[in-house]
N, C-alpha and C. Protein backbone atom coordinates (compact mmCIF):
# COMPACT_ATOMS: atom_id res chain seq x y z
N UNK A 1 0.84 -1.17 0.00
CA UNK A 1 0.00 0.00 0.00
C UNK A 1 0.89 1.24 0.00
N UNK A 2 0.60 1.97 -1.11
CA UNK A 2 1.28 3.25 -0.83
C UNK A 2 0.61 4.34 -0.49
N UNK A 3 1.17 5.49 -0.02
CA UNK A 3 0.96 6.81 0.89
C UNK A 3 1.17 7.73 0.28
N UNK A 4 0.04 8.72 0.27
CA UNK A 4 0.44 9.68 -1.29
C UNK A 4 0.67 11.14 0.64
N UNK A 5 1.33 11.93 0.08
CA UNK A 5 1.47 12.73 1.18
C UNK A 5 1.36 14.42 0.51
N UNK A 6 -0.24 14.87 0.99
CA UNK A 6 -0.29 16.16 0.07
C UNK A 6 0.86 17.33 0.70
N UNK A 7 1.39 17.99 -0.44
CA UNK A 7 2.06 19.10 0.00
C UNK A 7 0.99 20.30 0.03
N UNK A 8 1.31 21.02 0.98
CA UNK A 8 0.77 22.55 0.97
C UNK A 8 0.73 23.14 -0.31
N UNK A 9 -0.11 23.75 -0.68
CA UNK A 9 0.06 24.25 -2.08
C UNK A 9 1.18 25.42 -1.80
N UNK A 10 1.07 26.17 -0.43
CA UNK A 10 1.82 27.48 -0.69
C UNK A 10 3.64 26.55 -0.74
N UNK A 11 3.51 25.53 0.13
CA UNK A 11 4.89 25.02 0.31
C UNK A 11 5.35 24.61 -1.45
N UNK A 12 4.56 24.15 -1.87
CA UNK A 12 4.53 23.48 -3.24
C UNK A 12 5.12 24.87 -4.05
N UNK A 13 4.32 26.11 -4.11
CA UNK A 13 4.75 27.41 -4.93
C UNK A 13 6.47 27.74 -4.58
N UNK A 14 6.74 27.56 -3.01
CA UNK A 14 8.25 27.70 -2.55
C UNK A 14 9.45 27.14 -2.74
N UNK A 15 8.50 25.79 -3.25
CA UNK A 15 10.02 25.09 -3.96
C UNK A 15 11.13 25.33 -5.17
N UNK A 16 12.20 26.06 -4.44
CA UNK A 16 12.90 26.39 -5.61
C UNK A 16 12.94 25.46 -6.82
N UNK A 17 13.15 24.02 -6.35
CA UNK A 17 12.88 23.02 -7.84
C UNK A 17 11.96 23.02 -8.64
N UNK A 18 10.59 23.72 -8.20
CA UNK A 18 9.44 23.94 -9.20
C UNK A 18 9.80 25.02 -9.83
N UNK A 19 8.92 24.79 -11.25
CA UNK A 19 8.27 26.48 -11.77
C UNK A 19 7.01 26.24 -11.71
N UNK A 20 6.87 27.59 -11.01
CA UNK A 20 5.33 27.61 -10.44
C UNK A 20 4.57 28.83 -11.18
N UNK A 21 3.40 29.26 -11.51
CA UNK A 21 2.61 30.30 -12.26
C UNK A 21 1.92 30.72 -11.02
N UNK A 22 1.49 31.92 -10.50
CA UNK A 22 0.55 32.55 -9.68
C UNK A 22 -0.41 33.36 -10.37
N UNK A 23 -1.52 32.91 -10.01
CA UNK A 23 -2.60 34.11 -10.44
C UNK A 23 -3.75 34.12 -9.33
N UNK A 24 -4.02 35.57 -8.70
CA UNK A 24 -4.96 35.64 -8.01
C UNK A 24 -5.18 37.20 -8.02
N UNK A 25 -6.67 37.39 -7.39
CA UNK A 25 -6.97 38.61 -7.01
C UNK A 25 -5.92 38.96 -6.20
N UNK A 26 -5.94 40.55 -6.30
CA UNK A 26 -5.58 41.71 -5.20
C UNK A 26 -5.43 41.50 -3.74
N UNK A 27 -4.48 41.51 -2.78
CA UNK A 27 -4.74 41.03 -1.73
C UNK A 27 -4.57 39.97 -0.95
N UNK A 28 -4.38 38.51 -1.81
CA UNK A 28 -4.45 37.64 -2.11
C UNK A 28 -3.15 37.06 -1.04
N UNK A 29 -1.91 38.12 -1.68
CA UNK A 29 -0.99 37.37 -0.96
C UNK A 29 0.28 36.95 -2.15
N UNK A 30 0.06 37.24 -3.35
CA UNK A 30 0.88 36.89 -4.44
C UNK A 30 2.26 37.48 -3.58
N UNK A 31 2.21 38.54 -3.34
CA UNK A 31 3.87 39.16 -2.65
C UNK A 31 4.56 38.85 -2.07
N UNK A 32 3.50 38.26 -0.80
CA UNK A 32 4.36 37.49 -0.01
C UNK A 32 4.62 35.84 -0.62
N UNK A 33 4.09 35.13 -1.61
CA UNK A 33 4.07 34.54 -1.63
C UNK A 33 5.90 34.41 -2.42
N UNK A 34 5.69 35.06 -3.74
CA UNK A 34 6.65 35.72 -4.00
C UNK A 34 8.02 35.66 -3.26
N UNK A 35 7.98 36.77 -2.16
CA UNK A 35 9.01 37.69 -0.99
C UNK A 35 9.70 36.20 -0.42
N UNK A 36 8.71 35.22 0.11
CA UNK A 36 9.32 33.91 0.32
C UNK A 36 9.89 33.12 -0.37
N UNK A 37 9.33 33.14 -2.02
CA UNK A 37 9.91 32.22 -2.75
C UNK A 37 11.36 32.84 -2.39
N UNK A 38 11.71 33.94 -3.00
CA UNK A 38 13.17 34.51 -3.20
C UNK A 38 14.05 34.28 -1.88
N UNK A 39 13.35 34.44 -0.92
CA UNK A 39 14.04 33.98 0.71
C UNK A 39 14.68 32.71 0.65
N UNK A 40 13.75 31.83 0.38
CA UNK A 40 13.70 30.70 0.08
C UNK A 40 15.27 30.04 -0.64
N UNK A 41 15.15 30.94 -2.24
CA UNK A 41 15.86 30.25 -2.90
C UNK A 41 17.33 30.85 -2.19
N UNK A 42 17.24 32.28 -1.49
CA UNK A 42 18.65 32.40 -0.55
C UNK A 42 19.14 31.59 0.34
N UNK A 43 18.38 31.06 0.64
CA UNK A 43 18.46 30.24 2.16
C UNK A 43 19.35 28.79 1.57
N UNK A 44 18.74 28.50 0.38
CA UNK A 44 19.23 27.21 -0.44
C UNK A 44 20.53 27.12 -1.02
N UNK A 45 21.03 28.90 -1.25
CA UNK A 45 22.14 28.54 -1.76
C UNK A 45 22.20 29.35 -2.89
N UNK A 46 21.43 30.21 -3.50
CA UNK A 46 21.70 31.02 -4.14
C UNK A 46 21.88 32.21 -4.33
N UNK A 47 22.71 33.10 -5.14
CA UNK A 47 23.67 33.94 -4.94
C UNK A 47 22.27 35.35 -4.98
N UNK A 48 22.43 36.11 -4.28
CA UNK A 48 21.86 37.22 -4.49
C UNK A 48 21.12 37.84 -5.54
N UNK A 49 23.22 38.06 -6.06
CA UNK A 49 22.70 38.43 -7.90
C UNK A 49 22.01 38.08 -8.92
N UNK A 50 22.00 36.74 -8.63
CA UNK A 50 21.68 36.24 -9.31
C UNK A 50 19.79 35.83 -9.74
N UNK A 51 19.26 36.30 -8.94
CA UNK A 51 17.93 36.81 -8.33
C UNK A 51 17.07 37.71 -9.27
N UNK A 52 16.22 37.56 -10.15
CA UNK A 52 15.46 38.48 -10.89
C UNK A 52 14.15 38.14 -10.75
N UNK A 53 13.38 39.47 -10.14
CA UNK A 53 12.16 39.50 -9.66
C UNK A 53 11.74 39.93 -10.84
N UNK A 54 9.94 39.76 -11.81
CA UNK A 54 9.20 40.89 -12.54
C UNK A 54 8.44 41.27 -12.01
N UNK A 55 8.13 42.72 -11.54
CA UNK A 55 6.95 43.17 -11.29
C UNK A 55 6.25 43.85 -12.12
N UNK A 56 4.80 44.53 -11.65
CA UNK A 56 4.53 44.69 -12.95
C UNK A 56 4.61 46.59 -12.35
N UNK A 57 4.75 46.81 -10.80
CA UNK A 57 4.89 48.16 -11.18
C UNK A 57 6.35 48.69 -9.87
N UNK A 58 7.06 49.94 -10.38
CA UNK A 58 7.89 49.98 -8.92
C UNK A 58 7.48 50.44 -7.47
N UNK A 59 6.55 50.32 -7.37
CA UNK A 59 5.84 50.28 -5.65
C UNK A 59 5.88 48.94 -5.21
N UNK A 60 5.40 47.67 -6.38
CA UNK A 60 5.40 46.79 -6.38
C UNK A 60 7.15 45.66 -5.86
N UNK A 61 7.92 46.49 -6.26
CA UNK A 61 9.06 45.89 -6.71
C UNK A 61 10.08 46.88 -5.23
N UNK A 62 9.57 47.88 -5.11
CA UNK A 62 10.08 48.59 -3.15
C UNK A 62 8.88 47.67 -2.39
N UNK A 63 8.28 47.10 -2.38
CA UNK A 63 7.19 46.40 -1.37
C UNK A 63 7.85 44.96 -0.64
N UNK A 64 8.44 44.38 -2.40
CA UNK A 64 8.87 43.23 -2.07
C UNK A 64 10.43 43.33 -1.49
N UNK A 65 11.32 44.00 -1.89
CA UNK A 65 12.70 44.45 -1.32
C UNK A 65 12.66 44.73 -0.02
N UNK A 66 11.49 45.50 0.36
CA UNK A 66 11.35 46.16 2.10
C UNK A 66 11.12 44.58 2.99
N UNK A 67 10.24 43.74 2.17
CA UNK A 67 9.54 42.81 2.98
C UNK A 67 11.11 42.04 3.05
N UNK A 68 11.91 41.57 1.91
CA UNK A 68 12.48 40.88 1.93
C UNK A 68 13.87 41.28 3.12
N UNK A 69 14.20 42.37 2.78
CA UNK A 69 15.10 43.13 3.98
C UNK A 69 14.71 43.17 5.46
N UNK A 70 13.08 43.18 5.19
CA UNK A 70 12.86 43.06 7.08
C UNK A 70 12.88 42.09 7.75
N UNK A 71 12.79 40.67 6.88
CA UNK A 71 12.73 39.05 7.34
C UNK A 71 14.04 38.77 6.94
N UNK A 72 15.12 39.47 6.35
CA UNK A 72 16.34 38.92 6.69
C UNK A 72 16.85 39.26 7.51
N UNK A 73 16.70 40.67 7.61
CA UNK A 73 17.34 41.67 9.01
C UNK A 73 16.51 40.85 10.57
N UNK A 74 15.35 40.21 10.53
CA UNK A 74 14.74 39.43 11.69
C UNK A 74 15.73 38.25 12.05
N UNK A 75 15.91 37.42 10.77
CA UNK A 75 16.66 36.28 11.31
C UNK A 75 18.34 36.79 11.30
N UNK A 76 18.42 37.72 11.06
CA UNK A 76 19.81 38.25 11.56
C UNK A 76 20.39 38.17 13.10
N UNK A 77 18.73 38.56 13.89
CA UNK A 77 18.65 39.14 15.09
C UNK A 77 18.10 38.33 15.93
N UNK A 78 17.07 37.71 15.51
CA UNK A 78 16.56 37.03 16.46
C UNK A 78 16.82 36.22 17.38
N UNK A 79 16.00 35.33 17.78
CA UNK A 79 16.88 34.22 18.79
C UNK A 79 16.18 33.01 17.85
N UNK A 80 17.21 31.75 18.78
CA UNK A 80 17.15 30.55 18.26
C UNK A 80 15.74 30.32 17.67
N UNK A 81 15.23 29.66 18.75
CA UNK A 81 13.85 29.36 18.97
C UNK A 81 12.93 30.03 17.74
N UNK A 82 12.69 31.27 17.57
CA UNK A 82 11.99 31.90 17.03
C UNK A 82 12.61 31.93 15.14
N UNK A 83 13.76 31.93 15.60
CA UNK A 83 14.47 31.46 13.95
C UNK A 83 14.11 29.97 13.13
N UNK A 84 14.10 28.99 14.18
CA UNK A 84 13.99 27.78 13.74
C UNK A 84 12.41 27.36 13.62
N UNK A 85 11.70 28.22 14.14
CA UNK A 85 9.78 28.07 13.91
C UNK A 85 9.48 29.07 12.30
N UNK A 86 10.59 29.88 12.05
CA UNK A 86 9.97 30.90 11.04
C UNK A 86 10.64 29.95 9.83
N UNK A 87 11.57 29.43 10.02
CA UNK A 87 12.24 28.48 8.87
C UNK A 87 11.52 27.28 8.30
N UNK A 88 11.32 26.64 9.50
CA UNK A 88 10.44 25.09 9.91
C UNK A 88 9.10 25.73 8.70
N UNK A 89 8.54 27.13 9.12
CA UNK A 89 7.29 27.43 7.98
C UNK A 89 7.38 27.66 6.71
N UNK A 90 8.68 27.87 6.39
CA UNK A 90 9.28 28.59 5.12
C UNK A 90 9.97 27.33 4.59
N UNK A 91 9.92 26.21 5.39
CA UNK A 91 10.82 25.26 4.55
C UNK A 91 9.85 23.87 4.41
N UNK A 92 8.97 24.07 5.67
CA UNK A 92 8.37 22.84 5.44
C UNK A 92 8.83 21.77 6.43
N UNK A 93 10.05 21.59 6.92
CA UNK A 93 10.55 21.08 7.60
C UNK A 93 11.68 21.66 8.63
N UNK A 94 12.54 21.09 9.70
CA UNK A 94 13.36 21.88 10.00
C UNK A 94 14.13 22.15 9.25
N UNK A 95 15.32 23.35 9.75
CA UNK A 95 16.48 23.58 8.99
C UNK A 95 17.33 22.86 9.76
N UNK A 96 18.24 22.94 8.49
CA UNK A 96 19.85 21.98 9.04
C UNK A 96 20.22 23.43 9.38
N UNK A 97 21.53 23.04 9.79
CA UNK A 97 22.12 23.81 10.51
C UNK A 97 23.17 24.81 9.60
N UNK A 98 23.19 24.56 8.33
CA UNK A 98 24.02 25.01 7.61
C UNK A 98 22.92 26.35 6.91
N UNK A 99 21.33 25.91 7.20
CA UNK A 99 20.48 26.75 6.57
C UNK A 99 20.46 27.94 7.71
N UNK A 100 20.31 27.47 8.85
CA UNK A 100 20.47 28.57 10.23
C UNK A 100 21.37 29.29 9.85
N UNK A 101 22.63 29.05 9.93
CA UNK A 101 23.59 30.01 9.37
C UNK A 101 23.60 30.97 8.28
N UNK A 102 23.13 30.06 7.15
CA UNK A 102 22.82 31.22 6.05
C UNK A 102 21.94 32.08 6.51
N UNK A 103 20.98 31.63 7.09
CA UNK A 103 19.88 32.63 6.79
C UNK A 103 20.22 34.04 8.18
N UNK A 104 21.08 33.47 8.92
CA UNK A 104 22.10 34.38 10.03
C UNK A 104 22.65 35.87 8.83
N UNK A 105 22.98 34.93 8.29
CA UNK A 105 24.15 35.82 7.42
C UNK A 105 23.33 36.39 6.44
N UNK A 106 22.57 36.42 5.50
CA UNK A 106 22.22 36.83 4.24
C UNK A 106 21.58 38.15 4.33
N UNK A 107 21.09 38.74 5.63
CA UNK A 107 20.91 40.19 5.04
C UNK A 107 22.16 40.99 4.93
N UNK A 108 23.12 40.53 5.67
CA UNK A 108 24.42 41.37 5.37
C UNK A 108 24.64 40.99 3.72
N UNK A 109 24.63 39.58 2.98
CA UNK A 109 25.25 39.55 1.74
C UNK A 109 24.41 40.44 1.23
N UNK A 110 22.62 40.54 1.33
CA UNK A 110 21.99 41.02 0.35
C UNK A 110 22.48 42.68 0.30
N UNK A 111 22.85 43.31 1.40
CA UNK A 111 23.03 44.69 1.32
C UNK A 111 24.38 45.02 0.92
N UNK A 112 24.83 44.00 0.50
CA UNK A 112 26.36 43.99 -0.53
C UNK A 112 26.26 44.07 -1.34
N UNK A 113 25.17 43.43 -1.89
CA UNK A 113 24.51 43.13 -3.75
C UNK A 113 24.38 44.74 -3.94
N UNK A 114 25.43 45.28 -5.25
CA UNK A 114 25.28 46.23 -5.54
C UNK A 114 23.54 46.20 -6.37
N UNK A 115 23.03 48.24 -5.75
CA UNK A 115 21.55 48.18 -5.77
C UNK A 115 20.66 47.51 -4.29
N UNK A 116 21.50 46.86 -3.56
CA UNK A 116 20.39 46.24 -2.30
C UNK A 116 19.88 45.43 -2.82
């Protein structure tokens, strides 16, 4: 007998190994949904620069940079505990310990990335 095991759809949109399409009303949550993917794919291992968001306007595109700067600058600061519950949601599972660290470190890389 096998065990089919549903993923979260939002966890499912976060997986850097997918390509995923979003479409929803206003409100909805596309940004953050978004703001995490890109967290996400930092946390995994990829380079800053290498990072290209489309938006469709620039309020849109300072919304997601602010969000993304304030949840890196959090796990910069925070404490254990509270780092490893915001990850555990963003990953689906715990983090290893090599992801704790990155995600320690990455608002300093991101504010290196010439542009922020």
């Amino acid at each position: 007998m096998s065990t089919t095991i549903q993923i979260e759809p939002r966890l499912r949109a976060l997986d850097p190994d997918a390509t995923v399409w979003v479409t929803a009303s206003a409100g909805s949550g596309k940004t953050r949904l978004l703001t995490e993917r890109v967290i996400r794919l930092l946390i995994g291992g990829t380079a800053p620069e290498r990072i290209l968001c489309v938006t469709f306007t620039r309020a849109a595109a300072a919304e997601m940079a602010q969000r993304i700067n304030q949840t890196l600058a959090t796990y910069a600061t925070t404490d254990d505990i509270t780092l490893d519950e915001a990850l555990a949601s963003l990953l689906g599972r715990a983090a290893r310990q090599d992801e704790r660290r990155r995600a320690r470190q990455l608002f300093a890389q991101v504010l290196d990335v010439p542009g922020g």
